[in-house]
Protein backbone atom coordinates (compact mmCIF):
# COMPACT_ATOMS: atom_id res chain seq x y z
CA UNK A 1 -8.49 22.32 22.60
CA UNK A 2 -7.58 25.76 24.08
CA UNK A 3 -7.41 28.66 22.31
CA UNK A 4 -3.27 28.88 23.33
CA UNK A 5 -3.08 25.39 21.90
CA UNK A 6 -4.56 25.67 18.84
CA UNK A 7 -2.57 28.73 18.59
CA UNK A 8 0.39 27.46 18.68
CA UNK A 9 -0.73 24.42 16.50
CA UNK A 10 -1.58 27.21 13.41
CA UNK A 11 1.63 29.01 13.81
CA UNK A 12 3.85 25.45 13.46
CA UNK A 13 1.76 24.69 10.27
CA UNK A 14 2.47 28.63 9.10
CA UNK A 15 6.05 27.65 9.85
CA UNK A 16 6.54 24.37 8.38
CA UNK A 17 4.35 25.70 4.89
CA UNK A 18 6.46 28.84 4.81
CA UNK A 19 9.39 26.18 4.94
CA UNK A 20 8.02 24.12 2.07
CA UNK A 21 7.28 26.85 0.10
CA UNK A 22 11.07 27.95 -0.09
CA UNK A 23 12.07 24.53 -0.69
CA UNK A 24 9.65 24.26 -4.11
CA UNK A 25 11.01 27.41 -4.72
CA UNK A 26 14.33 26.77 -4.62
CA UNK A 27 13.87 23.28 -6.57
CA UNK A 28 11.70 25.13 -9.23
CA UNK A 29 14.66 27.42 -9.55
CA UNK A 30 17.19 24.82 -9.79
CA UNK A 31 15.34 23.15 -12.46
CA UNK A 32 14.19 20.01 -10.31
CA UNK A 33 10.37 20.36 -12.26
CA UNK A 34 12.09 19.65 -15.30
CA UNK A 35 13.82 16.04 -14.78
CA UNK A 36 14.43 13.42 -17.31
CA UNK A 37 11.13 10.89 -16.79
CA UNK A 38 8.59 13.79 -16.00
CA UNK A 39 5.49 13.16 -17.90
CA UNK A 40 3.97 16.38 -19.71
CA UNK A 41 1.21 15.95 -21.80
CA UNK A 42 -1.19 18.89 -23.17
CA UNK A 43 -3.87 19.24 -25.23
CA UNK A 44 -5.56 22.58 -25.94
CA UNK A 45 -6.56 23.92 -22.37
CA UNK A 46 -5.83 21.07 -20.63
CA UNK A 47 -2.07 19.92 -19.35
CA UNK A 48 -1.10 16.97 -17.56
CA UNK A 49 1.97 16.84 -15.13
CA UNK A 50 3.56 13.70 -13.46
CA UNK A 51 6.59 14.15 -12.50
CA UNK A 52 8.40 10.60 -11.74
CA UNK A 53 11.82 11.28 -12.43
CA UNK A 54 11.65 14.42 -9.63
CA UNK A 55 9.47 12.00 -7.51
CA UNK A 56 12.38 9.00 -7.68
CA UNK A 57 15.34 11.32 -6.95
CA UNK A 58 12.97 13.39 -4.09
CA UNK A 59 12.51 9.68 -2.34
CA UNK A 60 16.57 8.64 -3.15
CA UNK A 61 17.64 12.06 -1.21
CA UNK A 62 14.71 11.73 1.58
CA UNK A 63 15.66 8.01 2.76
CA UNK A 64 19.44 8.98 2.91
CA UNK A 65 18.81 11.63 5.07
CA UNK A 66 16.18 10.56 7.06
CA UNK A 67 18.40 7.10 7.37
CA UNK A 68 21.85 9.38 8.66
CA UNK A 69 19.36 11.06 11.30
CA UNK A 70 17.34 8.33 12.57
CA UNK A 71 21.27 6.27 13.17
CA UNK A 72 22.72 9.32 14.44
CA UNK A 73 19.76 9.73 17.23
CA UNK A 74 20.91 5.85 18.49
């Protein structure tokens, strides 16, 4: 790969993490971490967190969109 390439390759990922990283933000902040049917377990140092409930509605919101994109493009 050449060295432009692979430049440009690293600065999409930058991009598309910087994205992602204000999205989780933004959910943290709107309390999306904290959803009925999010498993939390702890035990002295040790915490467990599985968040389903979050995971479900993530997926519900994902499939419409992706679903009003994908039949738009057609």
């Amino acid at each position: 790969m050449e060295p432009a390439t692979f430049g440009k390759v690293l600065l999409l990922i930058g991009v598309v993490a910087l994205i992602a990283g204000g999205i989780f933000m933004l959910m943290g902040r709107m309390g999306v971490g904290s959803m009925p049917g999010d498993l939390r377990f702890g035990r002295g140092n040790v915490r467990f967190y599985f968040p389903i409930g979050t995971s479900i509605v993530l997926s519900i919101i994902l499939t419409v969109l992706l679903n009003l994109f994908l039949r738009r493009g057609r």
